[in-house]
C-alpha atoms as a PDB file:
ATOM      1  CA  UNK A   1      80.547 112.589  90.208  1.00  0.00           C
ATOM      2  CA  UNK A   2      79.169 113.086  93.473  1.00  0.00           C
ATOM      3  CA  UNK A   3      81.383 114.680  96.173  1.00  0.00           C
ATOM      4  CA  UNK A   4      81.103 111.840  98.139  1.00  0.00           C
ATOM      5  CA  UNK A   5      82.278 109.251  95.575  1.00  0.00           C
ATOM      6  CA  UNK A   6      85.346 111.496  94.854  1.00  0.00           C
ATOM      7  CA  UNK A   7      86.142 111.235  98.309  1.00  0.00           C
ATOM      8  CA  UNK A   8      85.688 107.213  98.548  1.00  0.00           C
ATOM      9  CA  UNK A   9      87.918 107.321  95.732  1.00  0.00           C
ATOM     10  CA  UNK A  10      90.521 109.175  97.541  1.00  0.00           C
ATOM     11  CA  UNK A  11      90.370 107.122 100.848  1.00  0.00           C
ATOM     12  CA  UNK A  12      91.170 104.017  98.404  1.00  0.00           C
ATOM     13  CA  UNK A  13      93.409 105.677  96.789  1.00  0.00           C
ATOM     14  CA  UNK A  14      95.510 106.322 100.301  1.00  0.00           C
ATOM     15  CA  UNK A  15      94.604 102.852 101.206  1.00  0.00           C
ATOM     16  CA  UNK A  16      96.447 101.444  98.150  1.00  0.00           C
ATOM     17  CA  UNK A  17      99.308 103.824  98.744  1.00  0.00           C
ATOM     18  CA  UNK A  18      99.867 102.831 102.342  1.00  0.00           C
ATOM     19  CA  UNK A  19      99.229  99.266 101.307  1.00  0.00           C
ATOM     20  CA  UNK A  20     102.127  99.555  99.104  1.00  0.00           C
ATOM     21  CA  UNK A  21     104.541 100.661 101.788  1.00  0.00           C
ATOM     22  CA  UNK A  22     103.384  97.738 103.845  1.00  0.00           C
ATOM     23  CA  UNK A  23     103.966  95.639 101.107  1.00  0.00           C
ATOM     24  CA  UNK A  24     107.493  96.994 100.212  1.00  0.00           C
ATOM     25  CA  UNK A  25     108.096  96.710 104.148  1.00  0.00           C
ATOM     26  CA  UNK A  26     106.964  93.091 104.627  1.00  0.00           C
ATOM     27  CA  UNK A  27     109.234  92.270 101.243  1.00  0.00           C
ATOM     28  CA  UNK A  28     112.491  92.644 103.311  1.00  0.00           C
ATOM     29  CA  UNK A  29     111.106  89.876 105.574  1.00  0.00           C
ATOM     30  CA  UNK A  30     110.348  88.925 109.038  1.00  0.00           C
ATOM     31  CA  UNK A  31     113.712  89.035 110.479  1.00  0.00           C
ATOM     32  CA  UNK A  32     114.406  92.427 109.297  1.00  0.00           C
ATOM     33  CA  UNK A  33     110.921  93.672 110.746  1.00  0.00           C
ATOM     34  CA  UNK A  34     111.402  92.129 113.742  1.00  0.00           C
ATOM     35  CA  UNK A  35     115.212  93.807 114.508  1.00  0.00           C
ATOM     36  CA  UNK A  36     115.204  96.956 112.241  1.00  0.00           C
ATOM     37  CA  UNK A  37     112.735  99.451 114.409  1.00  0.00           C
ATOM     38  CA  UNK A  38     112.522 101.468 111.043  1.00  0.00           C
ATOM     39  CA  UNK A  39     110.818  98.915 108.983  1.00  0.00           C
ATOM     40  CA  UNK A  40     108.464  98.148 112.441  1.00  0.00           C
ATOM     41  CA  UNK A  41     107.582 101.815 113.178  1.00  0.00           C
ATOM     42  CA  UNK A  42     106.970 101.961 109.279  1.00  0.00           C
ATOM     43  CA  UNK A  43     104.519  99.532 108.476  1.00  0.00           C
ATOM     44  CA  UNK A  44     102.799  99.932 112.007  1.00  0.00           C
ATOM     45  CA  UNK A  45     102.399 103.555 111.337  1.00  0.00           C
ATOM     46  CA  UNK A  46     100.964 102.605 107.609  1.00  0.00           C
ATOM     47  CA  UNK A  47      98.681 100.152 109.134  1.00  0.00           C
ATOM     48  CA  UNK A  48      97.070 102.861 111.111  1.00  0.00           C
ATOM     49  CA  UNK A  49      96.807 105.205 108.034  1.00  0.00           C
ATOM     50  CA  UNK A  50      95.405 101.876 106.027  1.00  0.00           C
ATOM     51  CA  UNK A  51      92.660 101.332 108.725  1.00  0.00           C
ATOM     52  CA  UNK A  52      91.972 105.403 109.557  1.00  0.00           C
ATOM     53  CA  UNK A  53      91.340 105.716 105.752  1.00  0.00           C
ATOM     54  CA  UNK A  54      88.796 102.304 105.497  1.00  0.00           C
ATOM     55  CA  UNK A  55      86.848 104.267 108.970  1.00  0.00           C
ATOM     56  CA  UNK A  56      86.427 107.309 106.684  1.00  0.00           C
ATOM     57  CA  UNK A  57      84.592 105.885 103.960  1.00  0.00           C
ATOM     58  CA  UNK A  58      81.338 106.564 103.238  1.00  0.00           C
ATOM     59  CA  UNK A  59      78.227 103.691 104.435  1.00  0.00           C
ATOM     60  CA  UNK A  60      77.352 103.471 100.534  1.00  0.00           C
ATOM     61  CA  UNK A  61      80.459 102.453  99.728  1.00  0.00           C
ATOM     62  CA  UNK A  62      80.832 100.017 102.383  1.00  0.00           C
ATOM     63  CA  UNK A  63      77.516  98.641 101.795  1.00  0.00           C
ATOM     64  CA  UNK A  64      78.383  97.887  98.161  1.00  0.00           C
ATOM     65  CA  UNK A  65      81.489  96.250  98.959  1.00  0.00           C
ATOM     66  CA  UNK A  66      80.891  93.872 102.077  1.00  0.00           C
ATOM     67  CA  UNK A  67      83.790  91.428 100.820  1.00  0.00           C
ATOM     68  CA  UNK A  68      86.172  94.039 102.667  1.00  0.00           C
ATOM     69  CA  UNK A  69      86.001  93.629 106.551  1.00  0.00           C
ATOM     70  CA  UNK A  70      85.454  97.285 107.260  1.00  0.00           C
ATOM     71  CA  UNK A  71      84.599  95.964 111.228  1.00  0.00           C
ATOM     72  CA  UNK A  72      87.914  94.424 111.933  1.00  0.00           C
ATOM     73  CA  UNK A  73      89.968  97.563 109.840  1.00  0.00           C
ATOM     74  CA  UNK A  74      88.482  99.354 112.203  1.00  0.00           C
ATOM     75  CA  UNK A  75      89.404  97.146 115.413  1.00  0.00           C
ATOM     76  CA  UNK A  76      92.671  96.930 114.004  1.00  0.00           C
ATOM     77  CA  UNK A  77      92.762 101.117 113.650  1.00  0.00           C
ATOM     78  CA  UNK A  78      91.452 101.389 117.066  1.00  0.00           C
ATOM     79  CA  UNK A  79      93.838  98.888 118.651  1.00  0.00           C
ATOM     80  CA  UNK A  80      96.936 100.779 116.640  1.00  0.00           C
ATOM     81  CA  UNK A  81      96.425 104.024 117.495  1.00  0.00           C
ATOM     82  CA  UNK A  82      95.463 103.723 121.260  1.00  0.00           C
ATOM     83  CA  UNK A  83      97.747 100.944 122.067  1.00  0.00           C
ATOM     84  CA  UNK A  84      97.728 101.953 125.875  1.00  0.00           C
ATOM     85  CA  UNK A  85      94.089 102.688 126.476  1.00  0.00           C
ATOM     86  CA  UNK A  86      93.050 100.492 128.941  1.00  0.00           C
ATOM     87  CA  UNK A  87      89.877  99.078 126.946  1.00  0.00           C
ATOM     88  CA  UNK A  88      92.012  98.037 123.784  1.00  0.00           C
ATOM     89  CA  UNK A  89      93.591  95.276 122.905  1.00  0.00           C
ATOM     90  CA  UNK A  90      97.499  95.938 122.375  1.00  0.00           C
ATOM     91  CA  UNK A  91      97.703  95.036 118.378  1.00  0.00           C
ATOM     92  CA  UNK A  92     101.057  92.860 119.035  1.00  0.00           C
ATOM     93  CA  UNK A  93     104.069  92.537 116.777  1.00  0.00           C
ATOM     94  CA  UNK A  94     102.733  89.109 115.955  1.00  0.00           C
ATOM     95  CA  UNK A  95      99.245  90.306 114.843  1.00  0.00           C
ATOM     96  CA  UNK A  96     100.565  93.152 112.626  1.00  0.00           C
ATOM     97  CA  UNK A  97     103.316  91.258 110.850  1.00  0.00           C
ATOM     98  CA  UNK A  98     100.230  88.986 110.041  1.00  0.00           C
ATOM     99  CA  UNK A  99      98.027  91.586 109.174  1.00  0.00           C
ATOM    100  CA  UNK A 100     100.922  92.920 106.810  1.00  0.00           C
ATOM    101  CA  UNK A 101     101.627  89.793 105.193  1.00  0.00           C
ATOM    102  CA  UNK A 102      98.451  87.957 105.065  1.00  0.00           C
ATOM    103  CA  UNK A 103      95.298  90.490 104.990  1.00  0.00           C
ATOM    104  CA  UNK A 104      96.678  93.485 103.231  1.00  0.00           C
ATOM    105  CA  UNK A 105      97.204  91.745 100.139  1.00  0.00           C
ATOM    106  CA  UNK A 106      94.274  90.162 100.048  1.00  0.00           C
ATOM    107  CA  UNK A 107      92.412  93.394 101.247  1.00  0.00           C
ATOM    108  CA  UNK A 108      94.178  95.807  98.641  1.00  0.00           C
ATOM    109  CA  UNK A 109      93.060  93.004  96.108  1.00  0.00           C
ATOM    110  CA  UNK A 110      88.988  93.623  96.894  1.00  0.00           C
ATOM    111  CA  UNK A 111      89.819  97.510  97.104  1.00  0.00           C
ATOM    112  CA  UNK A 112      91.335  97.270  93.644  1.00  0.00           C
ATOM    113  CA  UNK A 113      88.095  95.844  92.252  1.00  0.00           C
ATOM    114  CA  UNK A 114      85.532  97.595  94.174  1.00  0.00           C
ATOM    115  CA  UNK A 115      82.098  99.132  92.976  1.00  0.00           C
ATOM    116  CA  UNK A 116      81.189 102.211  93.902  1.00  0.00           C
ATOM    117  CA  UNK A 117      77.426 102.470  94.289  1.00  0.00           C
ATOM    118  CA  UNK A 118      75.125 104.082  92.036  1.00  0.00           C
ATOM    119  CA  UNK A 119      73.002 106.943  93.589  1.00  0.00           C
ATOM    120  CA  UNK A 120      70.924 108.132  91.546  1.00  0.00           C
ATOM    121  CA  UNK A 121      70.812 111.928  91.143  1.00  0.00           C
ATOM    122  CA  UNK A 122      67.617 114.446  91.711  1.00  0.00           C
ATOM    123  CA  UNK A 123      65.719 114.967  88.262  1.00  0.00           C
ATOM    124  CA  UNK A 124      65.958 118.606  87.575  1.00  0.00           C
ATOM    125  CA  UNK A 125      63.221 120.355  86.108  1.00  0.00           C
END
């Protein structure tokens, strides 16, 4: 396995682990995220490690799985992490509940069955 491949399959892997705490965050409900700054900072903070793990993977990878929109993960990452910057748009608590609820499951479902693209190696002599 290529170093690169083992790496894509570590970036998913973190994906699916920080979709899980966004999952087990949104489960307590809207209410709860919206009053318990906890829960909030939680799955914001996940968010940002969801979408800074999708920017790190490798154009192959992406290329071979198109059905995940790599572009808006990273608008969303960008938007997270530099709420303040003057050129962003401030991800609101709207837009990430939505994110959390709607898009990461469907998201962690195309991760879960994603191909990783066959390069094919240098013959050796």
């Amino acid at each position: 396995m290529k170093a690169s491949d083992q790496r894509d399959r570590f970036l998913i892997d973190e994906m699916l682990n920080h979709a899980d705490v966004i999952a087990v965050n949104v489960r307590k409900g809207r209410d709860v995220f919206d009053t318990d700054t906890t829960t909030r900072y939680a799955v914001e903070h996940a968010t940002e490690l969801f979408a800074e793990a999708a920017e790190k993977i490798s154009r192959p990878f992406k290329s071979a799985n198109r059905q995940v929109p790599w572009a808006r993960l990273r608008e969303l990452r960008h938007d997270v992490a530099h709420p303040y910057d003057t050129g962003a748009n401030p991800t609101s608590v709207e837009q990430t509940w939505r994110f959390a609820r709607d898009d990461v499951p469907k998201i962690t479902r195309k991760l879960r069955h994603a191909r990783f693209p066959r390069i094919a190696e240098p013959a050796r002599e």
